[in-house]
C-alpha atoms as a PDB file:
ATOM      1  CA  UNK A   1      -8.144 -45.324  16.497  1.00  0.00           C
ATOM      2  CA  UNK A   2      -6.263 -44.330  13.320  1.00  0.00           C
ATOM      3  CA  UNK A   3      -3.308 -46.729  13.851  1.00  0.00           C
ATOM      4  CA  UNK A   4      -5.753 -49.563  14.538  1.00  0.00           C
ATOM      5  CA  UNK A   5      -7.661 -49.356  11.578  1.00  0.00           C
ATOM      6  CA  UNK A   6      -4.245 -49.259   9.580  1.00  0.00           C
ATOM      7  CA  UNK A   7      -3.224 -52.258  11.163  1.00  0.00           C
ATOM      8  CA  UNK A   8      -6.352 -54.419  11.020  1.00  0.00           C
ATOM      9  CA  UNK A   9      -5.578 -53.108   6.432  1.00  0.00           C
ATOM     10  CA  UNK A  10      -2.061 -54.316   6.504  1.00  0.00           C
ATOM     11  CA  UNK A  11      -3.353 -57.944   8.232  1.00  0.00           C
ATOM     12  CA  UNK A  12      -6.040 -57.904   6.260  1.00  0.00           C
ATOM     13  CA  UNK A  13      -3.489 -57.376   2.728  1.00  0.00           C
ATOM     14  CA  UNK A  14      -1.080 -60.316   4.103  1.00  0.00           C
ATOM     15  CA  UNK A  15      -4.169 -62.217   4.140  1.00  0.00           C
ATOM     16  CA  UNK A  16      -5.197 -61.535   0.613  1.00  0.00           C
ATOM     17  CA  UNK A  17      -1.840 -62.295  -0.371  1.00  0.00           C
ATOM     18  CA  UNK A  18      -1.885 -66.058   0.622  1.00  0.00           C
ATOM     19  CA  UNK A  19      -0.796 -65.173   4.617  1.00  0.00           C
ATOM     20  CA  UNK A  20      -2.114 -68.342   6.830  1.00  0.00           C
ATOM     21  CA  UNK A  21      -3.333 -67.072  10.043  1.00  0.00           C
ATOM     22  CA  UNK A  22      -5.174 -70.278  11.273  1.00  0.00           C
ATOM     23  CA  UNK A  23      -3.841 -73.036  13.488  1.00  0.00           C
ATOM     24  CA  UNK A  24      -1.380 -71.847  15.674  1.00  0.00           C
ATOM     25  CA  UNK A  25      -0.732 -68.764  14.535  1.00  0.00           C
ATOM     26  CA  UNK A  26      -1.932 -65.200  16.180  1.00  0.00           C
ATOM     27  CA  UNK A  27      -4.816 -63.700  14.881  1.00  0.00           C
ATOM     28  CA  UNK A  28      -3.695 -60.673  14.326  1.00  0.00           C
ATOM     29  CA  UNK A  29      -6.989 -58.608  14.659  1.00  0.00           C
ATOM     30  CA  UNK A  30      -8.485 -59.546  17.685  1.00  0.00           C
ATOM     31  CA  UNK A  31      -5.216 -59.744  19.341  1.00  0.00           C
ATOM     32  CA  UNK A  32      -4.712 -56.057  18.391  1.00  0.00           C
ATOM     33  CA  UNK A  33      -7.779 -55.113  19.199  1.00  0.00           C
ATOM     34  CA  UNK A  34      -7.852 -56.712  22.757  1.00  0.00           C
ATOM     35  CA  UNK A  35      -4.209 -55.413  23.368  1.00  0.00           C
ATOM     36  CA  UNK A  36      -5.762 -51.744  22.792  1.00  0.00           C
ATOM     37  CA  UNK A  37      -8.451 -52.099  25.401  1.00  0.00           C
ATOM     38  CA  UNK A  38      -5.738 -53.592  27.938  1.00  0.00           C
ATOM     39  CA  UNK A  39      -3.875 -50.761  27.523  1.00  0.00           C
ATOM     40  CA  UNK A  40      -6.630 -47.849  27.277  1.00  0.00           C
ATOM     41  CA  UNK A  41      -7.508 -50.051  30.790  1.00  0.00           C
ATOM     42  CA  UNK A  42      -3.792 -48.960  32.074  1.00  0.00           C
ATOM     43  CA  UNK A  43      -3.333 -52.902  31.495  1.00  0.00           C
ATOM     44  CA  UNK A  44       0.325 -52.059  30.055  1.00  0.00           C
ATOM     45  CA  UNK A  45       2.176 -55.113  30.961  1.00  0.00           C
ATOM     46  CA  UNK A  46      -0.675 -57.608  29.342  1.00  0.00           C
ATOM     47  CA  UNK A  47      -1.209 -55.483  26.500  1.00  0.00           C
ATOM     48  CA  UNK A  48       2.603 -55.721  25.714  1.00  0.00           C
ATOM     49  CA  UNK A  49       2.263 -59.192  25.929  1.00  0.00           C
ATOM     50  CA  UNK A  50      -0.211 -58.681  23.437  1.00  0.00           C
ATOM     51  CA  UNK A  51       1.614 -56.981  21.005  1.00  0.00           C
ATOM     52  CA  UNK A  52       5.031 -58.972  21.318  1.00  0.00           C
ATOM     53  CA  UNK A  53       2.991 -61.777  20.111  1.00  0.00           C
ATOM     54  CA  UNK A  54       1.554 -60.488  17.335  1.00  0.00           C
ATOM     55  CA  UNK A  55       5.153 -59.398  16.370  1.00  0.00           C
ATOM     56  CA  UNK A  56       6.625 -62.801  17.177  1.00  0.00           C
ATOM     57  CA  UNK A  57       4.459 -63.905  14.865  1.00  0.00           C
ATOM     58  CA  UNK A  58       5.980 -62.503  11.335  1.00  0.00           C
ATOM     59  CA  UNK A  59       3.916 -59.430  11.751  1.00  0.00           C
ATOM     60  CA  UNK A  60       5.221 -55.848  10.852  1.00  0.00           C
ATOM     61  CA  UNK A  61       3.923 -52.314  11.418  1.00  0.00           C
ATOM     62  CA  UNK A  62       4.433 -49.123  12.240  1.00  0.00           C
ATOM     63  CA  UNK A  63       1.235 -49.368  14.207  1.00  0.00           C
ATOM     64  CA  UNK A  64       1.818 -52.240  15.940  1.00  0.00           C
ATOM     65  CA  UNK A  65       5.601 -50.952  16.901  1.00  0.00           C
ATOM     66  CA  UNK A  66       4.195 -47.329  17.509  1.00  0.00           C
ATOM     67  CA  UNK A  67       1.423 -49.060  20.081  1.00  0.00           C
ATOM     68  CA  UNK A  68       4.898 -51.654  21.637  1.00  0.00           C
ATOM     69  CA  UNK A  69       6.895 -48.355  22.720  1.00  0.00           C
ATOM     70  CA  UNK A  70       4.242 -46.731  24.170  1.00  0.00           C
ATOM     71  CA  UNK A  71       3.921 -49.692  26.043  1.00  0.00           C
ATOM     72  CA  UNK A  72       7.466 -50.187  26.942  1.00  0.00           C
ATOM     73  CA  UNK A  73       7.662 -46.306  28.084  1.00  0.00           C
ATOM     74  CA  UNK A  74       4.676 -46.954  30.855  1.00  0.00           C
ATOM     75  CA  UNK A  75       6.494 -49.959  31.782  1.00  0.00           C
ATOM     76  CA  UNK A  76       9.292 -47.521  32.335  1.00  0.00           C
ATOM     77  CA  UNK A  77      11.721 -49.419  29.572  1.00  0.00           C
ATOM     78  CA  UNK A  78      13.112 -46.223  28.076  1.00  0.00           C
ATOM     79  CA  UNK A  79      16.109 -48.083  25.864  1.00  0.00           C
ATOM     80  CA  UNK A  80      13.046 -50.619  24.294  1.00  0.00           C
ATOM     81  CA  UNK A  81      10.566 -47.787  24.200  1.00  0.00           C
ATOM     82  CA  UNK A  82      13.106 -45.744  22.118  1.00  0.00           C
ATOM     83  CA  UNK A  83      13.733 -48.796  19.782  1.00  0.00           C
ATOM     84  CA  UNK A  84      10.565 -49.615  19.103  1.00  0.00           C
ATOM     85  CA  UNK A  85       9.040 -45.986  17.878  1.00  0.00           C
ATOM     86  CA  UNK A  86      12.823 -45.768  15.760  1.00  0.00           C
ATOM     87  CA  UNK A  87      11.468 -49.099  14.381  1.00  0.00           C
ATOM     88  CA  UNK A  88       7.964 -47.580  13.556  1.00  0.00           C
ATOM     89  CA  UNK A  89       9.462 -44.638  12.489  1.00  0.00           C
ATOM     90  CA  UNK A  90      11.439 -46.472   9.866  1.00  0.00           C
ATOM     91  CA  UNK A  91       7.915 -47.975   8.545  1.00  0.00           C
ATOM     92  CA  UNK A  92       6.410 -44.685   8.443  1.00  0.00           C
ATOM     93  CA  UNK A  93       8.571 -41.386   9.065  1.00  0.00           C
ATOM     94  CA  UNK A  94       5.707 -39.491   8.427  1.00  0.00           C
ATOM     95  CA  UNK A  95       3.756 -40.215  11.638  1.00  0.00           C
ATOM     96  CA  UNK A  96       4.192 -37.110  13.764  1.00  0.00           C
ATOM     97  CA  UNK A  97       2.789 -39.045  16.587  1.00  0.00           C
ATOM     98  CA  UNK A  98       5.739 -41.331  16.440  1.00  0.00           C
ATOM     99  CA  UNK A  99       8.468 -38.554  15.996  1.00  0.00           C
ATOM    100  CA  UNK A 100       6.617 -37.084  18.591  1.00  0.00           C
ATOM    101  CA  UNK A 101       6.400 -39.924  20.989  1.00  0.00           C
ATOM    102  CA  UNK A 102      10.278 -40.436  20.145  1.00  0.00           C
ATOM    103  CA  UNK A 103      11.322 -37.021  21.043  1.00  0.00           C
ATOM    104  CA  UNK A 104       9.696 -36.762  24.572  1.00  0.00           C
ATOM    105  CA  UNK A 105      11.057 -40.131  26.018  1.00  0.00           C
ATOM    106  CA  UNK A 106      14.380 -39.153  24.865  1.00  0.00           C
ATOM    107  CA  UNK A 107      13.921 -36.386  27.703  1.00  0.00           C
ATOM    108  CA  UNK A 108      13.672 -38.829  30.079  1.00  0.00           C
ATOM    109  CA  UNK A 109      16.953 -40.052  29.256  1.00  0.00           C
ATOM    110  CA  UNK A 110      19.232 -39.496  32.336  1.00  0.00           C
ATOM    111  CA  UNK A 111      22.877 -39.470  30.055  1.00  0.00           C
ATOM    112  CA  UNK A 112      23.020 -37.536  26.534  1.00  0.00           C
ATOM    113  CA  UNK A 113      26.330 -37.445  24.786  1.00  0.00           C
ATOM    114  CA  UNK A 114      27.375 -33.859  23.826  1.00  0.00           C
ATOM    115  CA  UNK A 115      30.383 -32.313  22.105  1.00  0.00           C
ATOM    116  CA  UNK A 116      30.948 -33.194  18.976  1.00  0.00           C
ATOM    117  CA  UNK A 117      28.723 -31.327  16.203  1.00  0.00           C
ATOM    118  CA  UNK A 118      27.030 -33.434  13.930  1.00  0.00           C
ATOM    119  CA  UNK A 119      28.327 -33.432   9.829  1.00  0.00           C
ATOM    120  CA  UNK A 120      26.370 -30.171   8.415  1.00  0.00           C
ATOM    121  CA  UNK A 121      26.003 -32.307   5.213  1.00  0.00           C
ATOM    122  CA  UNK A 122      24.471 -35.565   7.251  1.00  0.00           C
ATOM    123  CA  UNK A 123      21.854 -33.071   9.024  1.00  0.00           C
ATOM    124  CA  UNK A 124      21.162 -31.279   5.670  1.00  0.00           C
ATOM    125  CA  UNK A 125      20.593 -34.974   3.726  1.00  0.00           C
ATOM    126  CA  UNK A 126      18.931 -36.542   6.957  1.00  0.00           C
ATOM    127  CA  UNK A 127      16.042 -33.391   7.122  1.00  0.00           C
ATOM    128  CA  UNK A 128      15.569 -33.913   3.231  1.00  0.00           C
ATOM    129  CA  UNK A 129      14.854 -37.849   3.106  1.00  0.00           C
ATOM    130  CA  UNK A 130      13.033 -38.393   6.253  1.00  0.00           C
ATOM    131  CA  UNK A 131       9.635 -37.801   5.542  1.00  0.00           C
ATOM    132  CA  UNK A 132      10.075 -40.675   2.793  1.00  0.00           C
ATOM    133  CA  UNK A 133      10.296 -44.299   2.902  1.00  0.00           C
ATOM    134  CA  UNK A 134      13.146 -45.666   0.710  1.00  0.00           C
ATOM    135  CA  UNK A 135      10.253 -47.792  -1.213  1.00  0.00           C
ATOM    136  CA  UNK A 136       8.481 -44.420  -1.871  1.00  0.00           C
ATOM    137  CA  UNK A 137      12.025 -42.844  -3.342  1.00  0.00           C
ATOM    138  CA  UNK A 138      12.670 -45.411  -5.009  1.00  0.00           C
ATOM    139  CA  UNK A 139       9.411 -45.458  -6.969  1.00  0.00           C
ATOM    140  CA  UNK A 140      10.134 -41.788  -7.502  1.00  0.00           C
ATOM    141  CA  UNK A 141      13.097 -42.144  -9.088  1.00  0.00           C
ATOM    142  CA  UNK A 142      11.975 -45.151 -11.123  1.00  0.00           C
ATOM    143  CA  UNK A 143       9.164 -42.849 -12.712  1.00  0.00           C
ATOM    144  CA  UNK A 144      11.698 -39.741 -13.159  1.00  0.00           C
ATOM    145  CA  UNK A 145      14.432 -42.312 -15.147  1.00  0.00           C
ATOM    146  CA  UNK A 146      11.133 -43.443 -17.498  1.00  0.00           C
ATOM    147  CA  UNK A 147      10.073 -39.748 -18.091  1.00  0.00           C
ATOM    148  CA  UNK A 148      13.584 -39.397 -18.975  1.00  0.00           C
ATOM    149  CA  UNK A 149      13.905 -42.580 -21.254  1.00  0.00           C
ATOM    150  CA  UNK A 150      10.046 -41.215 -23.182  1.00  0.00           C
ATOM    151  CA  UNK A 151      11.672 -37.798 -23.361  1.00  0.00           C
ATOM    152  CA  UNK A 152      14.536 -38.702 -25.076  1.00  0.00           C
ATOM    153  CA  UNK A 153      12.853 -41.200 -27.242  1.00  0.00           C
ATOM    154  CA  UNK A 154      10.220 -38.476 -28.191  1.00  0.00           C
ATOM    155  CA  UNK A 155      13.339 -36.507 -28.891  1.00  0.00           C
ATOM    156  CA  UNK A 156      14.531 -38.066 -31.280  1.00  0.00           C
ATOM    157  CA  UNK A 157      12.110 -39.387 -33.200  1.00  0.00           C
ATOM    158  CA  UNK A 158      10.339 -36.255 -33.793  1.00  0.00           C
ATOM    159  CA  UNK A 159      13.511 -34.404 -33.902  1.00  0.00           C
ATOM    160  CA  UNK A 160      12.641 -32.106 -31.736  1.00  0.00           C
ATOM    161  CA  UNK A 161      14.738 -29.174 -31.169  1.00  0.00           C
ATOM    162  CA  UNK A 162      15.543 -25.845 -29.177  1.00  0.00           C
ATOM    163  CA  UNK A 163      15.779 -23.842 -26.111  1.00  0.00           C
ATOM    164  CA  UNK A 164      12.759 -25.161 -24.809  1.00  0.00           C
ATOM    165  CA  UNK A 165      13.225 -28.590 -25.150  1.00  0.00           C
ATOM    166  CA  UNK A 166      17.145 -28.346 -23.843  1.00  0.00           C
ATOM    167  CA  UNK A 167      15.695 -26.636 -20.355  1.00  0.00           C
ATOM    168  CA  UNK A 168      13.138 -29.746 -20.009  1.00  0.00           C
ATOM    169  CA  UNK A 169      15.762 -32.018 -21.028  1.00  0.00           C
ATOM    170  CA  UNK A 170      18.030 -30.481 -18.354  1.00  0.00           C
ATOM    171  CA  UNK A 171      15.223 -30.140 -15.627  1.00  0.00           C
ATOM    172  CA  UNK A 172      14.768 -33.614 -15.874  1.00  0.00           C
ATOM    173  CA  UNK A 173      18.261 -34.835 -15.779  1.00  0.00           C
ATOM    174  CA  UNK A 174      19.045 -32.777 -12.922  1.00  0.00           C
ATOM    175  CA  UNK A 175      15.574 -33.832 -10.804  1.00  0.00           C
ATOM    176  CA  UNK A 176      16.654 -37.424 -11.714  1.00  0.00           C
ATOM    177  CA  UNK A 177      19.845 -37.477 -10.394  1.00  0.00           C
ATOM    178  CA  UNK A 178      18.949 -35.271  -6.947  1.00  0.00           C
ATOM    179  CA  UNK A 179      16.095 -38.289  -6.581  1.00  0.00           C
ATOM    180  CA  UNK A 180      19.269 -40.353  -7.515  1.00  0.00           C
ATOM    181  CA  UNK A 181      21.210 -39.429  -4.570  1.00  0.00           C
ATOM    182  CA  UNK A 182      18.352 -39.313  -2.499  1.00  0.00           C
ATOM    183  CA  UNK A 183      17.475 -42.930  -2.590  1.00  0.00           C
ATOM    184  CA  UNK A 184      21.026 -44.123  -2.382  1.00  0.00           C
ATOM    185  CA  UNK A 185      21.800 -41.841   0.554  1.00  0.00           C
ATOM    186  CA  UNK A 186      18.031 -43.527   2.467  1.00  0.00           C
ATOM    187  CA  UNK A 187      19.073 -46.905   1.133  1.00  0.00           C
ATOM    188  CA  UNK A 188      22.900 -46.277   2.888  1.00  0.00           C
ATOM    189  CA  UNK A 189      21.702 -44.898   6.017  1.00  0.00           C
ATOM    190  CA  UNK A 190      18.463 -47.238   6.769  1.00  0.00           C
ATOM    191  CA  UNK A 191      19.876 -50.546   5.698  1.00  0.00           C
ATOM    192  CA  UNK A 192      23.646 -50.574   4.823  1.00  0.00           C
ATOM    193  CA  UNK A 193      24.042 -48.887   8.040  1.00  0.00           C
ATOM    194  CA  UNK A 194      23.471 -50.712  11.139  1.00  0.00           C
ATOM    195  CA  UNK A 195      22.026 -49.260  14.031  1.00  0.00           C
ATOM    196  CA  UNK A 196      21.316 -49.856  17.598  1.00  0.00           C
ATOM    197  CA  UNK A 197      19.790 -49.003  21.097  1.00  0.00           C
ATOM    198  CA  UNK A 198      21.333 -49.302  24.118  1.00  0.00           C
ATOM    199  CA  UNK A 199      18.352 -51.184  26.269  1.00  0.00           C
ATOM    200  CA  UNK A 200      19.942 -51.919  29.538  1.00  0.00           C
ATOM    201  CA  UNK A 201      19.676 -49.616  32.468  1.00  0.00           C
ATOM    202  CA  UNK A 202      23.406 -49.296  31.999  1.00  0.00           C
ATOM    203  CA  UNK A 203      25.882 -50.660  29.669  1.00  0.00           C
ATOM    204  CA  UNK A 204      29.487 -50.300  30.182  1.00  0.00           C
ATOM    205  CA  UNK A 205      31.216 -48.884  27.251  1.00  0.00           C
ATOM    206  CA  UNK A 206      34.740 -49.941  27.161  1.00  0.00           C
ATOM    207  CA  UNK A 207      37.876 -49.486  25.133  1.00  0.00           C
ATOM    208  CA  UNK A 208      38.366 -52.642  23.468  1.00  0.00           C
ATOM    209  CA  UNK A 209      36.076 -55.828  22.643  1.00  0.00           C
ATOM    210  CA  UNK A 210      36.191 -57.028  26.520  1.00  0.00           C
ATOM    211  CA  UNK A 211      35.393 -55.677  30.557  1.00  0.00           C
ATOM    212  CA  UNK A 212      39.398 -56.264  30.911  1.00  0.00           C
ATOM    213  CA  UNK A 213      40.089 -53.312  28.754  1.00  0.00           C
ATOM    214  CA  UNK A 214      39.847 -49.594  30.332  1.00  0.00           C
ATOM    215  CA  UNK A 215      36.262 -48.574  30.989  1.00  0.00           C
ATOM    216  CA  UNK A 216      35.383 -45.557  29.210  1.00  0.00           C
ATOM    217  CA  UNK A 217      31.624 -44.175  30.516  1.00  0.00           C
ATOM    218  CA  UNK A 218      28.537 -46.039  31.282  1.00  0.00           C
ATOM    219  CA  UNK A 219      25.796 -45.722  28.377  1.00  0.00           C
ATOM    220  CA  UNK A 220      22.395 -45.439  30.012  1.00  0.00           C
ATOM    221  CA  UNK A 221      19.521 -46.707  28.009  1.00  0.00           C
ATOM    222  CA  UNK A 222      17.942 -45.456  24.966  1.00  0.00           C
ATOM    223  CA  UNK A 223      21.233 -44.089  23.241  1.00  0.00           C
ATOM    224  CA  UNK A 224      21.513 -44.765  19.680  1.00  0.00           C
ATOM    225  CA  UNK A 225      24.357 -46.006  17.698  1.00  0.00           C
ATOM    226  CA  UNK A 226      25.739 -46.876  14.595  1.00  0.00           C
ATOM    227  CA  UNK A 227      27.679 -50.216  14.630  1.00  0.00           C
ATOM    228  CA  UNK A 228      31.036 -50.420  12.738  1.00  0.00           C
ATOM    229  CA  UNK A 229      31.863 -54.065  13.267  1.00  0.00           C
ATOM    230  CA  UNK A 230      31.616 -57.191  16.219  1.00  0.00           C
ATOM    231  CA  UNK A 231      34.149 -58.953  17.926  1.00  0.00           C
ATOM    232  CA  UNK A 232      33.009 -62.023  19.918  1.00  0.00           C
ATOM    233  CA  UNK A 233      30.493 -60.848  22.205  1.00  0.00           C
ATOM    234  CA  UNK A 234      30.957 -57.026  21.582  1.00  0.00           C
ATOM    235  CA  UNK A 235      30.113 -54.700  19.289  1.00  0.00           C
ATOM    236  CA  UNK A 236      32.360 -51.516  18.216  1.00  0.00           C
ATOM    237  CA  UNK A 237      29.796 -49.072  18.239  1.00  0.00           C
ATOM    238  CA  UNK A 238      30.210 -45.022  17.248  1.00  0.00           C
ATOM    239  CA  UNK A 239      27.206 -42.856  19.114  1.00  0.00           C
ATOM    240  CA  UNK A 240      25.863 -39.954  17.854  1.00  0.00           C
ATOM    241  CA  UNK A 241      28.204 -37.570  19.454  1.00  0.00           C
ATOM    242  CA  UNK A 242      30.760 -39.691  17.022  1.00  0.00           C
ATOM    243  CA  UNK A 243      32.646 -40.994  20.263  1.00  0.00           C
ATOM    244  CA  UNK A 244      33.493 -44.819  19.619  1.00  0.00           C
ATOM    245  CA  UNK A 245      33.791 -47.835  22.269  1.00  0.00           C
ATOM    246  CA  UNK A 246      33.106 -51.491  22.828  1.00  0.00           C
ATOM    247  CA  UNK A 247      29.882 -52.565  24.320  1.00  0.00           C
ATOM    248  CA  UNK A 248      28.158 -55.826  25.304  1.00  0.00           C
ATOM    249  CA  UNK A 249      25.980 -57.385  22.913  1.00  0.00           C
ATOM    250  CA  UNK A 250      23.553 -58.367  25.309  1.00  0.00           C
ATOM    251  CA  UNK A 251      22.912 -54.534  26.583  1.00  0.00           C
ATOM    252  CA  UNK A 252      21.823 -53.663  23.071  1.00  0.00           C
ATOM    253  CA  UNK A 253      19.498 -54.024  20.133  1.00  0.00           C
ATOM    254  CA  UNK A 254      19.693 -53.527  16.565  1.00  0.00           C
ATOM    255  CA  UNK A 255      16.813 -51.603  15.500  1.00  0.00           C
END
């Protein structure tokens, strides 16, 4: 009921904001609505329907993606139910339901890559920034650098002077450039960094850009990756174990 409600607010703001939702175009509202009681009806496959129009339509949400995985995962779609809650989770990585959602149909996943251990530093950063969007951080670190900007200002026109005022000035430097780091390390990882879902029952993972090179290991669906470049119709992809290989386009999706 909750994710409705905040979807029906976010159609209702692209409306205000000049968003033309007459003529052929989806309404939104109605269409959400009517997609909820398909599914609450075990209606899955219609109610996906449902959704994918309303996202074919311009629309974007973590609702709406949230409420298109947990359709995919009773259609038994593991790779697209995994993409869509990473794609809600992106929106909004607050959402336990979401990270919850996420974590149990990964256990339904019948290959997991093991045996590499993840960079210390990457986990450390990663458990830091994920409960904020990179809009949120960056609007954090916009306020810190104008504290910063009045406090020095303040300082120097009133001359102001001692211990005190060296500890704030520090405090404030330091908190500036954590938030610093912070939002570049959110903006690297969610947007210069390319990421994708295996969403194929299987997808042959292969040692160069082509099935005529050696076949490494079959990469069942809903395994995530990090894309490093493309060559024709294959992507060089490293998973999260860091293991590397070449995989069909078409078996994938970028999140």
């Amino acid at each position: 009921m909750g994710k409705s409600v905040l979807f029906i607010i976010v159609v209702f703001i692209m409306i205000m904001a000049g968003g033309d939702v007459s003529g052929n175009d989806v309404n939104a509202d109605s269409l959400f609505n009517s997609a909820g009681v398909k599914y609450e009806n075990r209606q899955y496959a219609s109610a996906l329907s449902d959704y994918l129009k309303i996202g074919q339509s311009g629309y974007k949400s973590a609702p709406l993606y949230y409420n298109i995985g947990n359709c995919y995962f009773k259609e038994s779609e593991l790779g697209y139910a995994v993409l869509y809650y990473l794609r809600a989770q992106r929106l909004d990585p607050t959402d336990d339901d979401i990270s919850g959602n996420l974590e149990f149909v990964r256990q339904f996943m019948p290959v997991t890559l093991e045996g590499v251990k993840i960079n210390p530093f990457i986990t450390f950063m990663d458990s830091i920034v994920s409960p904020f969007t990179l809009n949120r951080l960056a609007w954090i670190s916009s306020i810190l650098f104008i504290l910063f900007v009045l406090f020095l200002c303040a300082v120097i026109y009133f001359q102001f002077d001692g211990i005190f005022v060296r500890s704030v000035g520090y405090i404030l430097v330091i908190v500036l450039l954590v938030s610093s780091v912070m939002t570049t390390y959110k903006y690297r990882t969610d947007y210069m960094t390319v990421r994708g879902v295996v969403v194929a029952a299987e997808a042959g993972v292969y040692s160069g850009p082509g099935e005529d090179h050696d076949f490494e290991f079959n990469g069942a669906a809903g395994l995530i990756f990090e894309i490093e470049r493309a060559e024709g119709g294959y992507y060089l992809v490293i998973f999260e174990n860091k293991r590397k290989g070449w995989i069909n386009k078409e078996n994938v999706e970028i999140i």
